[in-house]
Protein backbone atom coordinates (compact mmCIF):
# COMPACT_ATOMS: atom_id res chain seq x y z
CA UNK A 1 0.00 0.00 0.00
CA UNK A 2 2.93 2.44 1.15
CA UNK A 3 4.67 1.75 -2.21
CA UNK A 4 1.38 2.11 -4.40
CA UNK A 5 1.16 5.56 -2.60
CA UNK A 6 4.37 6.16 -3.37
CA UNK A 7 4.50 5.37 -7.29
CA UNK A 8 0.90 7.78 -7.40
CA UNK A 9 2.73 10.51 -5.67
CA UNK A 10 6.07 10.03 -7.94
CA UNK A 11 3.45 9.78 -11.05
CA UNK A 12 1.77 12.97 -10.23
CA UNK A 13 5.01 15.09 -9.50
CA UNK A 14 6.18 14.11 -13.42
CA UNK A 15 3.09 14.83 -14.67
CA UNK A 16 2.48 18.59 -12.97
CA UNK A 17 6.50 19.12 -14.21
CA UNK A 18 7.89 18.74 -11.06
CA UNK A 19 10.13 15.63 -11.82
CA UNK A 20 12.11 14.82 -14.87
CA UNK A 21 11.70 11.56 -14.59
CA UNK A 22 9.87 8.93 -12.33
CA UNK A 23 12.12 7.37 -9.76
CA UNK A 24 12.53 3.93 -8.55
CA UNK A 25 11.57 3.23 -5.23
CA UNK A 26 13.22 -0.15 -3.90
CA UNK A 27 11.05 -1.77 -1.08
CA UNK A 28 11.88 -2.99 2.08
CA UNK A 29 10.49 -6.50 3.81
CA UNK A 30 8.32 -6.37 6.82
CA UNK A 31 10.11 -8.79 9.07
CA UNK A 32 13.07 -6.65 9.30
CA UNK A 33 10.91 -3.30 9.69
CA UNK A 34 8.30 -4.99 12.11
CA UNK A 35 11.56 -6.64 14.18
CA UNK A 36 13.04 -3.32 14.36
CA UNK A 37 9.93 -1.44 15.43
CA UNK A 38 9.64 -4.44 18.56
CA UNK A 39 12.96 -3.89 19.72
CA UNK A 40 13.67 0.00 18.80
CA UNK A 41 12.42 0.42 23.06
CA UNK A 42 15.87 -2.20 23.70
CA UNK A 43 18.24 -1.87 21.31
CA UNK A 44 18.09 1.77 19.92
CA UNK A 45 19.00 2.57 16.67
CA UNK A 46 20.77 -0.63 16.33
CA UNK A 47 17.45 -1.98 15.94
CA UNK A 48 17.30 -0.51 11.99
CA UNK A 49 20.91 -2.48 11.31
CA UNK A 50 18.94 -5.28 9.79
CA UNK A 51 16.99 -2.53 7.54
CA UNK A 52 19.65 -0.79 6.42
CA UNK A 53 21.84 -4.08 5.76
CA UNK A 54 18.68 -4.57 3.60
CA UNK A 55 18.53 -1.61 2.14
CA UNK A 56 22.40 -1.43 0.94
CA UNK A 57 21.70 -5.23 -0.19
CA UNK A 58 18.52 -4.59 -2.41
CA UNK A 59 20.45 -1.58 -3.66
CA UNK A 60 23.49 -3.71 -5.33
CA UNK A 61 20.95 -5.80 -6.51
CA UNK A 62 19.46 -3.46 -8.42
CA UNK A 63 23.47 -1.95 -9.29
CA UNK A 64 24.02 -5.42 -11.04
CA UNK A 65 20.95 -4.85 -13.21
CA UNK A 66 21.57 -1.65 -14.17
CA UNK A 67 25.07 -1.91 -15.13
CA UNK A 68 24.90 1.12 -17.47
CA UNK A 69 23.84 3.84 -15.32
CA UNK A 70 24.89 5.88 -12.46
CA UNK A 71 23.15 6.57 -9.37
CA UNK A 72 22.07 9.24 -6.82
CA UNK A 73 20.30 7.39 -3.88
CA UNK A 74 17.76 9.36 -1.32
CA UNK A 75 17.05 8.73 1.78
CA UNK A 76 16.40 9.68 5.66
CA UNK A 77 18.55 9.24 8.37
CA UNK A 78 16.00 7.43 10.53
CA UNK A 79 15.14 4.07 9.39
CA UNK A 80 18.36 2.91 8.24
CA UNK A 81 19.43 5.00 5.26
CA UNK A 82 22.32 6.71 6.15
CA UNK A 83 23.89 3.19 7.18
CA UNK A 84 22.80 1.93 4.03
CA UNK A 85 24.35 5.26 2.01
CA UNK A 86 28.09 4.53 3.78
CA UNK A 87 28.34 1.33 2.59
CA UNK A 88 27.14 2.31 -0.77
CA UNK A 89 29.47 5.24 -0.87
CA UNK A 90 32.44 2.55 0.74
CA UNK A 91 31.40 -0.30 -2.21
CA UNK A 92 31.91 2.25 -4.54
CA UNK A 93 35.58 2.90 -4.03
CA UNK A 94 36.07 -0.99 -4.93
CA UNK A 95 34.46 -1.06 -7.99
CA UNK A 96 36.38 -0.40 -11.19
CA UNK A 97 36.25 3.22 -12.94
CA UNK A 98 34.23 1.79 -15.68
CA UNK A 99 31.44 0.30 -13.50
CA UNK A 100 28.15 2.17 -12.22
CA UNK A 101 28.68 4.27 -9.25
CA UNK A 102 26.94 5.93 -6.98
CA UNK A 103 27.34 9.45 -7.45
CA UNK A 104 26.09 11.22 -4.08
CA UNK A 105 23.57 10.21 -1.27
CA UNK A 106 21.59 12.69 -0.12
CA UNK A 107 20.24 12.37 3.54
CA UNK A 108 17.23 14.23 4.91
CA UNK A 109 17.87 15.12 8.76
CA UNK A 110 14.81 13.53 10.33
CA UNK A 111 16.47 12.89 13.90
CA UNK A 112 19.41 14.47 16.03
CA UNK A 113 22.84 13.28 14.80
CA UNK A 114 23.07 11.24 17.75
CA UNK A 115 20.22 9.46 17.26
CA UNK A 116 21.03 7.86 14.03
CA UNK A 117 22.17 4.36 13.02
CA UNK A 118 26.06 5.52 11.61
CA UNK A 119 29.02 3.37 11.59
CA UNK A 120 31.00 6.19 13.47
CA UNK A 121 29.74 5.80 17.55
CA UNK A 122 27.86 9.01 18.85
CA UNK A 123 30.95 10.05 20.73
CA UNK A 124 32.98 10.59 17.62
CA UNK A 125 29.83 12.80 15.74
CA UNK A 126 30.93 16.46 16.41
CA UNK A 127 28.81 18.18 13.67
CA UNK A 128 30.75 19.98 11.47
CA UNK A 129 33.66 17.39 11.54
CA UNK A 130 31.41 14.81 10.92
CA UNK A 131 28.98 16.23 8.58
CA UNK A 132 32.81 17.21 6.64
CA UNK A 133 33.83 13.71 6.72
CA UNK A 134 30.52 12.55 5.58
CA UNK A 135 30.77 15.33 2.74
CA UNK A 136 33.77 14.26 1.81
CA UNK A 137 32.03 10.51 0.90
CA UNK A 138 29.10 12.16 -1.09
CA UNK A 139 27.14 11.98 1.37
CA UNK A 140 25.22 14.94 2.12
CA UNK A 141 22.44 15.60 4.81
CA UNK A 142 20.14 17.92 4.74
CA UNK A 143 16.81 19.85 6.49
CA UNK A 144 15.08 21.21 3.03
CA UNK A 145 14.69 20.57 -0.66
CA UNK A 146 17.31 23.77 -1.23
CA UNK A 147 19.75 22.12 0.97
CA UNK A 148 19.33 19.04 -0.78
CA UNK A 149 19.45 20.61 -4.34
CA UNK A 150 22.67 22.99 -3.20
CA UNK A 151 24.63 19.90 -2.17
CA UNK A 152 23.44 18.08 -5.35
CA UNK A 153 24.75 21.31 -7.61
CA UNK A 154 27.86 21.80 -5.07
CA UNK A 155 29.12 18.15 -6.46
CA UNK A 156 27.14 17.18 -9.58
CA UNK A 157 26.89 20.56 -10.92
CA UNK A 158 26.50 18.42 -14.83
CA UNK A 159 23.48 16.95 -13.63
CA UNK A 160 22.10 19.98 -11.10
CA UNK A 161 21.94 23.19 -12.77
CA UNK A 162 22.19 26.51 -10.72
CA UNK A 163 18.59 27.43 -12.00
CA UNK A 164 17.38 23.96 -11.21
CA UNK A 165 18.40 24.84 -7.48
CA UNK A 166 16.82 28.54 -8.10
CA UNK A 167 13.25 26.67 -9.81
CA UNK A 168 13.64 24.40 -6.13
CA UNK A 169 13.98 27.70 -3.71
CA UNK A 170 11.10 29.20 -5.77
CA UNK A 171 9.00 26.20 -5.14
CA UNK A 172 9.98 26.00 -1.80
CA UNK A 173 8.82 29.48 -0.97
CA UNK A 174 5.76 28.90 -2.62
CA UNK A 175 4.68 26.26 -0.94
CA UNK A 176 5.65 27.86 1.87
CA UNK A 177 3.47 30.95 1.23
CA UNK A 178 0.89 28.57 0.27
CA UNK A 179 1.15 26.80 4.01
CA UNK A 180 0.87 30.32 5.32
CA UNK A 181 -1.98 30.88 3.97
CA UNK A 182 -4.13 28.17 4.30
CA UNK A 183 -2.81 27.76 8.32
């Protein structure tokens, strides 16, 4: 049902111009998801290890079937995903120059740094060396669509215009001004 609502979403953002293309949403399973829900209360964030193993596993499935393309993967940072995005970003440095890659990860900050399944320990997350380091990797977190499209330009600035970030920030403050409104 989530994934139905998902495709309808992506479908209507292409049609109304929003999207360029429609993107591919890869599913999770519901053992892991339901597991990690029962034992969040226990283990923590550790709990979404399983999901995000999952995640990264469906993910170079999908690489192997794709050979010919490159990637940009999306995500949150609280079920999993930014777990999943290292080990995409550390798989990539072992495949050959030739072979698909993942070009960036971007991260929407859903939860406090220290909250979040990472394979660096809380202690070592001080946020601007850490958010550097994770920079450095392609990975890039962020609060809003312009954040998100700024990193994307910032690295990939081929594939992200700077008036496809300016057509994001005007969207963004219209829907903003819209929410005013309405609220």
């Amino acid at each position: 049902v989530a994934e139905e609502r998902s495709y309808q979403l992506f479908k209507n953002l292409y049609r109304d111009g929003a999207m360029h293309s429609i993107p591919t949403l890869l599913p999770g399973k519901l053992p892991q998801g339901i597991w990690a829900m029962l034992t969040y209360c226990v283990l923590k964030t550790t709990a979404w290890k399983p999901v995000g193993d999952l995640k990264f596993a469906t993910f170079e499935k999908y690489r192997r079937l794709y050979e010919e393309y490159d990637f940009v993967f999306y995500g949150d940072n609280g079920q999993g995903d930014l777990w999943a995005a290292q080990k995409m970003m550390q798989a990539n440095k072992k495949v050959a120059d030739e072979q698909t890659k993942v070009l960036a990860c971007i991260v929407h900050e859903v939860m406090p740094d220290a909250d979040v399944l990472a394979q660096e320990p809380p202690g070592e997350r001080d946020y601007t060396g850490w958010h550097t380091s994770l920079r450095e990797q392609q990975i890039f977190l962020h609060r809003t669509y312009i954040g998100a499209a700024l990193s994307l330009h910032e690295c990939l600035p081929g594939y992200v215009s700077a008036q496809i970030v300016a057509n994001v920030a005007n969207s963004a403050m219209e829907e903003f001004d819209t929410a005013r409104r309405m609220h």
